[in-house]
C-alpha atoms as a PDB file:
ATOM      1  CA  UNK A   1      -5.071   9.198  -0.686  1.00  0.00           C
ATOM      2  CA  UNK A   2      -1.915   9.995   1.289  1.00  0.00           C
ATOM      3  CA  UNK A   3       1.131  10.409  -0.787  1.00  0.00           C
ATOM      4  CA  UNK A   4       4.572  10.773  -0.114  1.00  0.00           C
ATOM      5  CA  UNK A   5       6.911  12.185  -3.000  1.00  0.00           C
ATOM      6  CA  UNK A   6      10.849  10.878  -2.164  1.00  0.00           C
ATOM      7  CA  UNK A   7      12.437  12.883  -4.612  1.00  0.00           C
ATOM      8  CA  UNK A   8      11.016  16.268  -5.976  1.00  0.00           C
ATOM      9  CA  UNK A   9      12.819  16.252  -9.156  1.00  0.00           C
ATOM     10  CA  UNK A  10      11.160  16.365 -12.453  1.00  0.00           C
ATOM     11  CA  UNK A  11       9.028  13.180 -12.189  1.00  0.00           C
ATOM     12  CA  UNK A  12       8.246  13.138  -8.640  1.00  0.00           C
ATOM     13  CA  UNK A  13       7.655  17.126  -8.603  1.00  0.00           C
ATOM     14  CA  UNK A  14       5.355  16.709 -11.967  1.00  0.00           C
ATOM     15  CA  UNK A  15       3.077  14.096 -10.850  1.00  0.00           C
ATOM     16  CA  UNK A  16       3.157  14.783  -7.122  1.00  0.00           C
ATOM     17  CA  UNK A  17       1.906  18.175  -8.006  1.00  0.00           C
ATOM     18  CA  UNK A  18      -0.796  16.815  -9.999  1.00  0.00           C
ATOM     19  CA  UNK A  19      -2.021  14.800  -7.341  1.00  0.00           C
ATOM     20  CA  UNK A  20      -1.895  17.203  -4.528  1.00  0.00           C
ATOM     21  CA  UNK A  21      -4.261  19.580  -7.577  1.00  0.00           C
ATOM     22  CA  UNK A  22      -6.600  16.579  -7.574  1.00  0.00           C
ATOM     23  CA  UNK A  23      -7.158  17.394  -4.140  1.00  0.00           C
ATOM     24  CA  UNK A  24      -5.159  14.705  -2.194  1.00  0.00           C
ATOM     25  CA  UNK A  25      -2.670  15.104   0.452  1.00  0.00           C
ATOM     26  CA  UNK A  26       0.587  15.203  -0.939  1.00  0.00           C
ATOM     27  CA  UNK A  27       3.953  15.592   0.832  1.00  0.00           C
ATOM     28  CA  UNK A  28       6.973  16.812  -0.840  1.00  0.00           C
ATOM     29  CA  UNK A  29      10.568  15.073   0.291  1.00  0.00           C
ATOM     30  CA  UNK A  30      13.349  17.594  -1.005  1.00  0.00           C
ATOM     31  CA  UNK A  31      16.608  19.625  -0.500  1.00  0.00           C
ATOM     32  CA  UNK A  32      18.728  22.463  -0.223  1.00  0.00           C
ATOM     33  CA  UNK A  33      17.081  25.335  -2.812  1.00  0.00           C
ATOM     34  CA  UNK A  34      14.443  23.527  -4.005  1.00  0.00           C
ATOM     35  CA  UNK A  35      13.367  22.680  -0.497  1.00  0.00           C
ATOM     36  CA  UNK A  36      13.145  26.656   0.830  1.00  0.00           C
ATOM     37  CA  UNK A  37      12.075  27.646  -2.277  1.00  0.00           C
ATOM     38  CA  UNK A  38       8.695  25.034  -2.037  1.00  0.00           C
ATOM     39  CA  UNK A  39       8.335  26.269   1.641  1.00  0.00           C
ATOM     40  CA  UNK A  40       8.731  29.837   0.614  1.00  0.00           C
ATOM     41  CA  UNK A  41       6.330  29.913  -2.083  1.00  0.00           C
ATOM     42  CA  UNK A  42       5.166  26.521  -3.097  1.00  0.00           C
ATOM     43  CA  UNK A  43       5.934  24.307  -6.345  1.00  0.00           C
ATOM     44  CA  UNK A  44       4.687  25.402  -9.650  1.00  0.00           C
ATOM     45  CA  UNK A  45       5.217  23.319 -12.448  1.00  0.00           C
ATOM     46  CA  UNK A  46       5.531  24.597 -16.517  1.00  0.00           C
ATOM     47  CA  UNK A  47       4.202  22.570 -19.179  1.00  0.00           C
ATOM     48  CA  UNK A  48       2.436  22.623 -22.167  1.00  0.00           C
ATOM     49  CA  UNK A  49      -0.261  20.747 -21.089  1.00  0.00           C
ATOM     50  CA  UNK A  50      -1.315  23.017 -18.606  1.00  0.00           C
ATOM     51  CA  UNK A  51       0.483  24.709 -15.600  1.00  0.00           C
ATOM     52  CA  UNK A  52       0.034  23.395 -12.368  1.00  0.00           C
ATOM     53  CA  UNK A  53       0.247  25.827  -9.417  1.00  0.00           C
ATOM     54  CA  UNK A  54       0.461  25.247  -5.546  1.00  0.00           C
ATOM     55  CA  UNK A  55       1.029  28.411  -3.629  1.00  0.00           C
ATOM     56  CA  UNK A  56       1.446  26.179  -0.509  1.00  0.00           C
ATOM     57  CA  UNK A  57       2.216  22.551   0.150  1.00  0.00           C
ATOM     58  CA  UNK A  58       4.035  20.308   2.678  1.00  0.00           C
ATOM     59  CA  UNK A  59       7.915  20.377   2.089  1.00  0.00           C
ATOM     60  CA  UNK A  60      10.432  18.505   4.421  1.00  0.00           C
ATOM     61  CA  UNK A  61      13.700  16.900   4.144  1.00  0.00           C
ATOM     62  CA  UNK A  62      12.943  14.662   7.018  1.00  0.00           C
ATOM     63  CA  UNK A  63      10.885  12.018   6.306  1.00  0.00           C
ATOM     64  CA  UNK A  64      10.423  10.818   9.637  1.00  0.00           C
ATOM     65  CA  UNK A  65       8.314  13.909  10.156  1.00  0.00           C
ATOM     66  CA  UNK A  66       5.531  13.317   8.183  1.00  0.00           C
ATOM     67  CA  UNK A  67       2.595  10.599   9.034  1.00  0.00           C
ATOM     68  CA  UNK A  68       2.711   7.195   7.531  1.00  0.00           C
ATOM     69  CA  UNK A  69       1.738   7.450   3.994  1.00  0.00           C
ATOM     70  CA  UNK A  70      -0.906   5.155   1.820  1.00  0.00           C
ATOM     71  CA  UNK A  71       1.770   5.301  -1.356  1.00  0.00           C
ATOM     72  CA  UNK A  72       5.474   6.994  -0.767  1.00  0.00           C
ATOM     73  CA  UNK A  73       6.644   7.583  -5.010  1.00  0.00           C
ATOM     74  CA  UNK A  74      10.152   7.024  -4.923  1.00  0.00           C
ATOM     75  CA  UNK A  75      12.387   9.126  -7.032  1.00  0.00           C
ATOM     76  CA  UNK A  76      15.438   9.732  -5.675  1.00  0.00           C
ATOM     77  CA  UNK A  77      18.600   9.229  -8.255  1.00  0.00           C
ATOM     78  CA  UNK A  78      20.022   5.558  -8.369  1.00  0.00           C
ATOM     79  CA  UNK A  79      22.825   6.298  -5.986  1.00  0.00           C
ATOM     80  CA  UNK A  80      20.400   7.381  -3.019  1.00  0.00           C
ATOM     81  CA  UNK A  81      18.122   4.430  -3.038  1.00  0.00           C
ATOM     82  CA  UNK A  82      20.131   2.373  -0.502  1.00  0.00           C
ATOM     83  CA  UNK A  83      20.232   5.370   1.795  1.00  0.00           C
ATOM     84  CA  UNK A  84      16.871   6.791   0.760  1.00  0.00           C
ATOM     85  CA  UNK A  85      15.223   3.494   1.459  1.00  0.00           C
ATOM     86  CA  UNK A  86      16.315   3.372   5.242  1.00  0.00           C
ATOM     87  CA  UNK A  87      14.668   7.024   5.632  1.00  0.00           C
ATOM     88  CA  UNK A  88      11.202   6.400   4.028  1.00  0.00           C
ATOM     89  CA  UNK A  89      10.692   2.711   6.083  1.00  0.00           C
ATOM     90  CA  UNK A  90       8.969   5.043   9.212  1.00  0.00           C
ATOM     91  CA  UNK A  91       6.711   6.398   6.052  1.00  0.00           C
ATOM     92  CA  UNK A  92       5.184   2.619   4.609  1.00  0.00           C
ATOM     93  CA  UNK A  93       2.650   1.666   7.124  1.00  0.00           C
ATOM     94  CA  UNK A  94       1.662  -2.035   7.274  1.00  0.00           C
ATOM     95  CA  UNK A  95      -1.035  -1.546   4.639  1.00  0.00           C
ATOM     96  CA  UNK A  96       1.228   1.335   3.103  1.00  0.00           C
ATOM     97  CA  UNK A  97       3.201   0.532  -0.285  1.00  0.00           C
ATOM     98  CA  UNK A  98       6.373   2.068  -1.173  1.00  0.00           C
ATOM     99  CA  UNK A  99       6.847   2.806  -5.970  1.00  0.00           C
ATOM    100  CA  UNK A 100       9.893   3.186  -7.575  1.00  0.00           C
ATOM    101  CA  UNK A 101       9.911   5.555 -10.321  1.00  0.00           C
ATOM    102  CA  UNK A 102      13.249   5.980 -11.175  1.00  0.00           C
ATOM    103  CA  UNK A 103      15.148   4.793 -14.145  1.00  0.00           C
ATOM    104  CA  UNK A 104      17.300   1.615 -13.842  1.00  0.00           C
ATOM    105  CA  UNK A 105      15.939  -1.942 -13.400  1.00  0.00           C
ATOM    106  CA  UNK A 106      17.455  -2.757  -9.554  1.00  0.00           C
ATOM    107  CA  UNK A 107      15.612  -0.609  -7.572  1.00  0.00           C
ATOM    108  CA  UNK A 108      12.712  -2.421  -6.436  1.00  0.00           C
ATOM    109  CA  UNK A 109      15.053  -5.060  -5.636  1.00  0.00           C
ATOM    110  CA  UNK A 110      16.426  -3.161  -3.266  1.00  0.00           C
ATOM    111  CA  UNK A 111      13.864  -1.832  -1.894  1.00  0.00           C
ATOM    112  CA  UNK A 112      12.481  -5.030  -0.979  1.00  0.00           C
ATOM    113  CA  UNK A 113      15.347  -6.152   0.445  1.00  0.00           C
ATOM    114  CA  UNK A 114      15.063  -2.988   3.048  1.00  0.00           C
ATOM    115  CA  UNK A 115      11.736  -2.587   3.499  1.00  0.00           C
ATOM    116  CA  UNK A 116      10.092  -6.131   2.494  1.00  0.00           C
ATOM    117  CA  UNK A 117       8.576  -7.520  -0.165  1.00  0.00           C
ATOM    118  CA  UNK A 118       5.171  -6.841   0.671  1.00  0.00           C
ATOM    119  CA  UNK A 119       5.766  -3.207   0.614  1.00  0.00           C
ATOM    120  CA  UNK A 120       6.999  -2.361  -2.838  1.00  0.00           C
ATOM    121  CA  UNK A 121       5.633  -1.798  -5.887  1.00  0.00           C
ATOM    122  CA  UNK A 122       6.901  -1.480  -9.230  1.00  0.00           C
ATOM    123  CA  UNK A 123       6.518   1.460 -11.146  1.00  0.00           C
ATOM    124  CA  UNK A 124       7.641   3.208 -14.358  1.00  0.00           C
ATOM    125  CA  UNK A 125       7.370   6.831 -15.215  1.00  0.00           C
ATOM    126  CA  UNK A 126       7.439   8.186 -18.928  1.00  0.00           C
ATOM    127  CA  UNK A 127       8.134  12.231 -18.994  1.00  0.00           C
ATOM    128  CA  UNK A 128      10.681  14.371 -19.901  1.00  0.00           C
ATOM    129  CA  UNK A 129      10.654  16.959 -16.764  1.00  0.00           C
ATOM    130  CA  UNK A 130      13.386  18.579 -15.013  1.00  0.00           C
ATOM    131  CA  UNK A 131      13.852  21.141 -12.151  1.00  0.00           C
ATOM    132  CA  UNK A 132      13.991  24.602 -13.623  1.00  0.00           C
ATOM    133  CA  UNK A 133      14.442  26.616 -11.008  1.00  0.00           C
ATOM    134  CA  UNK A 134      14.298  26.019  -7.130  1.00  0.00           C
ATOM    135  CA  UNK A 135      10.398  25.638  -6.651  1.00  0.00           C
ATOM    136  CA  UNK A 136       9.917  24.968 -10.325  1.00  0.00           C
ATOM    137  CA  UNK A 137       9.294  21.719 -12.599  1.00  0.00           C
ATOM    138  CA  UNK A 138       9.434  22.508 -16.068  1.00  0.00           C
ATOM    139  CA  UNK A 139       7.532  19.393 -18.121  1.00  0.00           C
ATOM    140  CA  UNK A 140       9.021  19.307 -22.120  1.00  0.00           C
ATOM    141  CA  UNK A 141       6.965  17.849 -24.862  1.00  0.00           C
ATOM    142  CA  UNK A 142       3.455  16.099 -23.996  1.00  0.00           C
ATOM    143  CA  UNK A 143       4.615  12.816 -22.996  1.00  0.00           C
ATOM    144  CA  UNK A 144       3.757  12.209 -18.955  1.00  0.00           C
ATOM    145  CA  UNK A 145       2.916   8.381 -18.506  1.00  0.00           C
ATOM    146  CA  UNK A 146       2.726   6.282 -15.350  1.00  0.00           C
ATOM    147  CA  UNK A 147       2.477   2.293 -15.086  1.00  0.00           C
ATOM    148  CA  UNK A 148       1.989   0.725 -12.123  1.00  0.00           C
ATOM    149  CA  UNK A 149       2.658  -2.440 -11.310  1.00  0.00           C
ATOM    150  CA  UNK A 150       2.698  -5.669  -8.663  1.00  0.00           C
ATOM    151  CA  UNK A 151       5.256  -8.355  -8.256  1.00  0.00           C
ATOM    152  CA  UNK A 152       2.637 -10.224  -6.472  1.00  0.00           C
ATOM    153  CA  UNK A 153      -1.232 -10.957  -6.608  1.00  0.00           C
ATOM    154  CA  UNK A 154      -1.367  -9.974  -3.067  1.00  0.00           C
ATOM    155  CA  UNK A 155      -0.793  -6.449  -3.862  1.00  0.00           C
ATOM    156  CA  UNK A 156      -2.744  -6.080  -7.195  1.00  0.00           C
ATOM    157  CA  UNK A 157      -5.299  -4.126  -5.435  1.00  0.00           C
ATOM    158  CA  UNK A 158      -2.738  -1.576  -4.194  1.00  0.00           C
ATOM    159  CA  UNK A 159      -1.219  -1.139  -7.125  1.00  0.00           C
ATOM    160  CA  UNK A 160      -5.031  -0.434  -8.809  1.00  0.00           C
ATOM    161  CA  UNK A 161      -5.537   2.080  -6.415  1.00  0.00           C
ATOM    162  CA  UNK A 162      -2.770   4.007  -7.488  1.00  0.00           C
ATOM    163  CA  UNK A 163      -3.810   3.812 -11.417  1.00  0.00           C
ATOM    164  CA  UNK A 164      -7.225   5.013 -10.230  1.00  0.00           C
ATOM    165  CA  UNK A 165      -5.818   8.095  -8.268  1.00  0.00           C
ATOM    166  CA  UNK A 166      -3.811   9.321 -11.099  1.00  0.00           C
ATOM    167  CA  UNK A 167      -6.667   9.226 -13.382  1.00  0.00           C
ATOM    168  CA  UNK A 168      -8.770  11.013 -11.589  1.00  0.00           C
ATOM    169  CA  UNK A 169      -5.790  13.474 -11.740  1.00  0.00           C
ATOM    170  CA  UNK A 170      -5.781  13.255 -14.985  1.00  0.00           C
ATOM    171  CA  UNK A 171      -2.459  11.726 -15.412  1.00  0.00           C
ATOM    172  CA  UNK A 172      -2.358   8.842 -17.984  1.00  0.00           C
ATOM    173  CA  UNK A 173      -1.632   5.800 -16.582  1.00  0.00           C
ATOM    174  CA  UNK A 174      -2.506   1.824 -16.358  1.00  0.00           C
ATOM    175  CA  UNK A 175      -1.740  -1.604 -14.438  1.00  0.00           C
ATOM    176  CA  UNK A 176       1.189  -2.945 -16.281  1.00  0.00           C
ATOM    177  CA  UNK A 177       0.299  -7.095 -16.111  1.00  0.00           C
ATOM    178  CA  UNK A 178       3.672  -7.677 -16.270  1.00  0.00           C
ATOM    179  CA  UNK A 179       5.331  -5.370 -14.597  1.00  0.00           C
ATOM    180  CA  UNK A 180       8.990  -6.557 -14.611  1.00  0.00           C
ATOM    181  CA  UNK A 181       8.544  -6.607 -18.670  1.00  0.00           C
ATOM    182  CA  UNK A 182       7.477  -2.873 -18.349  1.00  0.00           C
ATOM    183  CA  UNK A 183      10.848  -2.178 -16.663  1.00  0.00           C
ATOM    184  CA  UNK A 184      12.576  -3.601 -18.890  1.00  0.00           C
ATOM    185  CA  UNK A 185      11.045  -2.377 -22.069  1.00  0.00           C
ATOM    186  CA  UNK A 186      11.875   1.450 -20.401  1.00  0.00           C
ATOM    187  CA  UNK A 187      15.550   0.135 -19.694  1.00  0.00           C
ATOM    188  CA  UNK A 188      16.591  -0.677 -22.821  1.00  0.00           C
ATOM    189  CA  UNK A 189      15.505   2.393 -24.259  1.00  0.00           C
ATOM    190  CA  UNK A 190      16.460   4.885 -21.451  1.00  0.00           C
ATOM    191  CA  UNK A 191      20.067   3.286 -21.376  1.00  0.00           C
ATOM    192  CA  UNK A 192      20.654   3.396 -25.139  1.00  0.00           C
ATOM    193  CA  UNK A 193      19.244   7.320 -25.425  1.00  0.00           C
ATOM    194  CA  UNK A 194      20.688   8.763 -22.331  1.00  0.00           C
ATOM    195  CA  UNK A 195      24.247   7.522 -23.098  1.00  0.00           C
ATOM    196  CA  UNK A 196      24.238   8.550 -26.512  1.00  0.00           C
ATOM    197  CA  UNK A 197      22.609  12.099 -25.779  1.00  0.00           C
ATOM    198  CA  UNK A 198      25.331  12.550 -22.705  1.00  0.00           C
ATOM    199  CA  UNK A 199      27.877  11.301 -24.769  1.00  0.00           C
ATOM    200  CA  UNK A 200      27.253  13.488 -27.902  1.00  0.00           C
ATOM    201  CA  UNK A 201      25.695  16.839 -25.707  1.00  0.00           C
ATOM    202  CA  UNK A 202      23.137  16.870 -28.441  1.00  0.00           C
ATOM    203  CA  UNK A 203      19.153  16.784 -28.049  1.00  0.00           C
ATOM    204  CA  UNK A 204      17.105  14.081 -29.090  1.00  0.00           C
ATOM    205  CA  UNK A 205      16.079  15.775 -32.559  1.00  0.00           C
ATOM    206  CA  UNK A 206      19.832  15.979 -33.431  1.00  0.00           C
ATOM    207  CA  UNK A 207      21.035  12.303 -32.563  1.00  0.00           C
ATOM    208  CA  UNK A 208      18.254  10.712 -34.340  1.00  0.00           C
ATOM    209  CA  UNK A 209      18.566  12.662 -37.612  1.00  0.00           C
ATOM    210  CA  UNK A 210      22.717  11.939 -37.088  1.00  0.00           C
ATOM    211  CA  UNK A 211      23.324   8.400 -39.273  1.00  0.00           C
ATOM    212  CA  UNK A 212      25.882   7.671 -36.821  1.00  0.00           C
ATOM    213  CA  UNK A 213      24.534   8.839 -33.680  1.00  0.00           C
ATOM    214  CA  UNK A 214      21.165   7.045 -34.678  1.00  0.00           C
ATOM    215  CA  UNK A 215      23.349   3.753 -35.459  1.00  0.00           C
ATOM    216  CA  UNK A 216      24.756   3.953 -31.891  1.00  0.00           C
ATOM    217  CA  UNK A 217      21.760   4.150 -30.576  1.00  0.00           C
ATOM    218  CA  UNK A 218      20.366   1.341 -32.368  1.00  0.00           C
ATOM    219  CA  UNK A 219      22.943  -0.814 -31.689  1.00  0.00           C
ATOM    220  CA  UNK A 220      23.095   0.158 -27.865  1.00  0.00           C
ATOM    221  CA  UNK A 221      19.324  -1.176 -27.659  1.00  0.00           C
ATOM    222  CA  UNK A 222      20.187  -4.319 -29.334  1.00  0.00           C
ATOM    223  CA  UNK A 223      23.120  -5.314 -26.705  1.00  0.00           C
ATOM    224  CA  UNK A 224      20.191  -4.085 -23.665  1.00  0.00           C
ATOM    225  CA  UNK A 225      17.713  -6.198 -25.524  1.00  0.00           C
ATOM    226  CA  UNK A 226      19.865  -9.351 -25.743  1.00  0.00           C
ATOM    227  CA  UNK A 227      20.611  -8.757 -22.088  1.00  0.00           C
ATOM    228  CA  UNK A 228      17.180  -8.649 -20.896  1.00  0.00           C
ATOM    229  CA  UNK A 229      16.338 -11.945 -23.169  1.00  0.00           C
ATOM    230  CA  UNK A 230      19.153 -13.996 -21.620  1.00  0.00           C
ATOM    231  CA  UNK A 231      17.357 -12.430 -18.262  1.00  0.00           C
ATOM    232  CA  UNK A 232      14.555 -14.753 -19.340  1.00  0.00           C
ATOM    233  CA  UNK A 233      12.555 -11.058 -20.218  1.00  0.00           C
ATOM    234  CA  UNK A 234      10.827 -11.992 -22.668  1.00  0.00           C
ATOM    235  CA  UNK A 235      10.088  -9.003 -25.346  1.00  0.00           C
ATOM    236  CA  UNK A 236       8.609  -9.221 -28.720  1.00  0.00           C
ATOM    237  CA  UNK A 237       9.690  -9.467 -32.113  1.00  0.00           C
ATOM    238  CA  UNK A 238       8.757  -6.302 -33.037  1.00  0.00           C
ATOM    239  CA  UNK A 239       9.794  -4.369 -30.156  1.00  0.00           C
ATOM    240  CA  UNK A 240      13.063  -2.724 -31.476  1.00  0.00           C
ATOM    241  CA  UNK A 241      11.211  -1.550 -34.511  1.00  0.00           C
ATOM    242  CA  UNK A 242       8.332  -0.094 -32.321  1.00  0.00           C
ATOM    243  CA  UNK A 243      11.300   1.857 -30.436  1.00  0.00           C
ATOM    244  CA  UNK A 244      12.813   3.139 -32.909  1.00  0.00           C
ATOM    245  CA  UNK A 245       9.686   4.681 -34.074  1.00  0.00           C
ATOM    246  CA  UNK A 246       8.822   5.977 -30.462  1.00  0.00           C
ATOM    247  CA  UNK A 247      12.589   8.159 -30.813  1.00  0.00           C
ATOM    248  CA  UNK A 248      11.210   9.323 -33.912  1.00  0.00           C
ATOM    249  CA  UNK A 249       8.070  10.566 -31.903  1.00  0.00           C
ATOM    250  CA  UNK A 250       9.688  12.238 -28.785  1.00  0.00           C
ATOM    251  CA  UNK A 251      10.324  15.995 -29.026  1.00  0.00           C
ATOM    252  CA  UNK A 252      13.470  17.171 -31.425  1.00  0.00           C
ATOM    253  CA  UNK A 253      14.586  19.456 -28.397  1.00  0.00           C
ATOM    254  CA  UNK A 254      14.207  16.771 -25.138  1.00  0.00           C
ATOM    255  CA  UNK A 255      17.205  15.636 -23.306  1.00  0.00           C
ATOM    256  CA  UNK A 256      17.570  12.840 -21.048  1.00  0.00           C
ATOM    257  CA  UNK A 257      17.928  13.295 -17.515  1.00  0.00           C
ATOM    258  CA  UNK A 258      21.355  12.046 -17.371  1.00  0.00           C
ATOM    259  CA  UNK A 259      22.802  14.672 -20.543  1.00  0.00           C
ATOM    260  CA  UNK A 260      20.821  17.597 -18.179  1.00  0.00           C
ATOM    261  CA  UNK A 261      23.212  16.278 -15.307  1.00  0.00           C
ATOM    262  CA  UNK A 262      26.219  16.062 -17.398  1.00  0.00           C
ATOM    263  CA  UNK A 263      25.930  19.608 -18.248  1.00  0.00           C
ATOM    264  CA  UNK A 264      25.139  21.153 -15.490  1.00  0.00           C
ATOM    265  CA  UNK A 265      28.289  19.369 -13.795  1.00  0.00           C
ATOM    266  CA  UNK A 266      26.296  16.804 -11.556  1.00  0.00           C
ATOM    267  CA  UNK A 267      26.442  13.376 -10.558  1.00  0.00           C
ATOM    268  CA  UNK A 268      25.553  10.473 -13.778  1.00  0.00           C
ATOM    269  CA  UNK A 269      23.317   7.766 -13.069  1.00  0.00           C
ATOM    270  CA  UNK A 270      25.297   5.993 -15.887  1.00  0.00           C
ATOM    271  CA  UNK A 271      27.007   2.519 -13.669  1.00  0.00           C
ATOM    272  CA  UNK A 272      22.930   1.886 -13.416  1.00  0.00           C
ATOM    273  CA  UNK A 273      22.363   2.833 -17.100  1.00  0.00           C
ATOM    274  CA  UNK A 274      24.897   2.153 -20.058  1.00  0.00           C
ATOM    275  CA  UNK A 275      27.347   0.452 -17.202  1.00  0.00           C
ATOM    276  CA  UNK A 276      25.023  -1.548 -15.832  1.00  0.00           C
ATOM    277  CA  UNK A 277      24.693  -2.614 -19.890  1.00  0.00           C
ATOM    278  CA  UNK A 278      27.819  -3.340 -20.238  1.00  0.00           C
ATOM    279  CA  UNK A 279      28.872  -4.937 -16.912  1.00  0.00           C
ATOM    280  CA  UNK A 280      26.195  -7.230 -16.577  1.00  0.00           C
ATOM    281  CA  UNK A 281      26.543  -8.589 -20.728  1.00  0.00           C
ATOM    282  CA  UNK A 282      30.020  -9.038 -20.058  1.00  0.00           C
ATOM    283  CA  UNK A 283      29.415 -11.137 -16.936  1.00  0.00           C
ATOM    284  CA  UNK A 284      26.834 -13.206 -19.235  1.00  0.00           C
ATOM    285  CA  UNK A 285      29.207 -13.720 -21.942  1.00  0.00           C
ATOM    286  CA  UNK A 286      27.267 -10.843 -23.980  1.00  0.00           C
ATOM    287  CA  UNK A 287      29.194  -8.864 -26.243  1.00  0.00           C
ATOM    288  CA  UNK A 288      28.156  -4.961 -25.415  1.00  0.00           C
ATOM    289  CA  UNK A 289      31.012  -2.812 -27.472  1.00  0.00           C
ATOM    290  CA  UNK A 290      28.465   0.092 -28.023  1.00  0.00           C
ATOM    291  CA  UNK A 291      27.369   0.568 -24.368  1.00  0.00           C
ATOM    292  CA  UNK A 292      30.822  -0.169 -23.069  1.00  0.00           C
ATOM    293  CA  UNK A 293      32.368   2.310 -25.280  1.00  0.00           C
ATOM    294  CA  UNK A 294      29.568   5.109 -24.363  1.00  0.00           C
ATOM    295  CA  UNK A 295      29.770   4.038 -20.694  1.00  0.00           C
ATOM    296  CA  UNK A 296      34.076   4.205 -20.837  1.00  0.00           C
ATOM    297  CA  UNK A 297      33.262   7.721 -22.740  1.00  0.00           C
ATOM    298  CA  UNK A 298      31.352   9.231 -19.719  1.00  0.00           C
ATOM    299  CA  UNK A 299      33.435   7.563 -17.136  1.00  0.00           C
ATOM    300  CA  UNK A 300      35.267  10.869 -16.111  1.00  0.00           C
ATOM    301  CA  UNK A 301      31.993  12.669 -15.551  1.00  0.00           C
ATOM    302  CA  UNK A 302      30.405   9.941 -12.922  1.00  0.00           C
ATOM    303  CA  UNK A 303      30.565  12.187 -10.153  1.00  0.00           C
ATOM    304  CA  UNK A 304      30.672  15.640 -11.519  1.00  0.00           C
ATOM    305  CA  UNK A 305      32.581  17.716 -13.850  1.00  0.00           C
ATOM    306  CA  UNK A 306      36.265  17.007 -13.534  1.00  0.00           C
ATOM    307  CA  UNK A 307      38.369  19.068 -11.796  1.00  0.00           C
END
């Protein structure tokens, strides 16, 4: 299969490099450091599960310079995928499909919007991996999950294909029937955890052994929950139990993505995350104090450490 990776941070670098081990053809879209230092010398990726190293692959930060690709694995951060979308449509082929793997519920909306609806994908990715150095992926804890999903029957087969190519990768991953669901069920966790761990600069471990810090996150994933059920998402009974034991079962020292951008001074992904939370509940008449409080709290960090 020929992949395109949009994106080689910790997700896309992780199971791109995974696939191009399995022996397909894997090309790596990327930037400044991390771009020369791939060209250079390759991407190796750290984790406990096994290293993964690739003393040479294909590297670019032109994606008009590659061939069309069977599957293009978007993971740019939420800001870019407007701009990110317009680069990759030379990439998606007319049998070519184009997966979001990013956090955030909007991006395959926009997507097809840009490139079509018969051209995207749904997708959601369940790691904790980060860029450790330019050319490296460092992968924490054991947790690396894919599901793949289609908005439509037409693409079911596509979609399948995918699932089958990360398996034989050995990457864990399945055909999410409901696929919108599956976003959602990642949202309202990912929103509630990344705000509190950005907003408290503590690890995982810490904020759920906290009573307050755990409350806060609790009550975060209540006001995402009631916003995806007044979506018409339907999610079960049991779900924010089941939740709250998978925070329990993560690694004491992971961080979310957005707390590793917070500290190192970058760019938050947090309007898409906690904001979007709290925008979209107040629009519905949904009362969201927690999330708008975290979301208010990490307001003066949106685009960087302030000056």
């Amino acid at each position: 299969m020929r992949i395109a990776v949009m994106g080689t941070g910790g997700v896309g670098g992780y199971f791109g490099a995974k696939l191009a081990k399995a022996g397909h053809d894997v090309a790596f879209i990327a930037r400044g450091a991390h771009l020369a230092a791939m060209r250079a010398k390759g991407l190796r990726v750290e984790s406990a599960g096994g290293d993964v190293v690739l003393p040479r692959v294909v590297a670019t930060d032109d994606p008009s310079s590659l061939a069309p690709a069977d599957v293009v694995m978007f993971c740019v951060k939420l800001w870019d995928v407007e701009s990110a979308a317009s680069q990759i449509a030379p990439l998606v082929g007319p049998e070519g499909v184009v997966i979001p793997f990013q956090n955030g519920i909007d991006s395959h909306a926009i997507l097809q919007r840009v490139l079509g609806a018969s051209r995207v994908l749904g997708g959601v990715a369940y790691i904790a991996a980060a860029i450790l150095a330019p050319g490296v992926i460092v992968h924490t804890g054991s947790m690396a999950r894919l599901r793949v999903g289609a908005f439509a029957d037409a693409l079911a087969d596509r979609a399948k294909a995918l699932v089958q190519a990360c398996e034989q990768a050995g990457i864990e991953a399945d055909l999410a029937p409901d696929i919108l669901r599956a976003l959602w069920e990642k949202f309202t966790f990912l929103s509630a955890l990344s705000g509190v761990t950005a907003l408290s600069r503590q690890p995982v471990g810490f904020v759920r052994r906290d009573p307050d810090l755990r409350t806060a996150f609790e009550a975060a994933m209540k006001e995402a929950i009631a916003l995806a059920r007044a979506d018409d998402v339907t999610l079960s009974d049991d779900f924010l139990a089941r939740q709250l034991r998978a925070l329990d079962g993560l690694p004491a020292e992971m961080r979310s993505s957005m707390q590793n951008d917070l500290l190192a001074g970058h760019r938050l992904e947090a309007p898409w995350l906690c904001g979007r939370v709290a925008d979209s509940s107040k629009k519905a008449g949904i009362a969201a104090p927690v999330s708008a409080t975290i979301y208010a709290g990490l307001k003066p960090y949106l685009d960087g450490a302030p000056h």
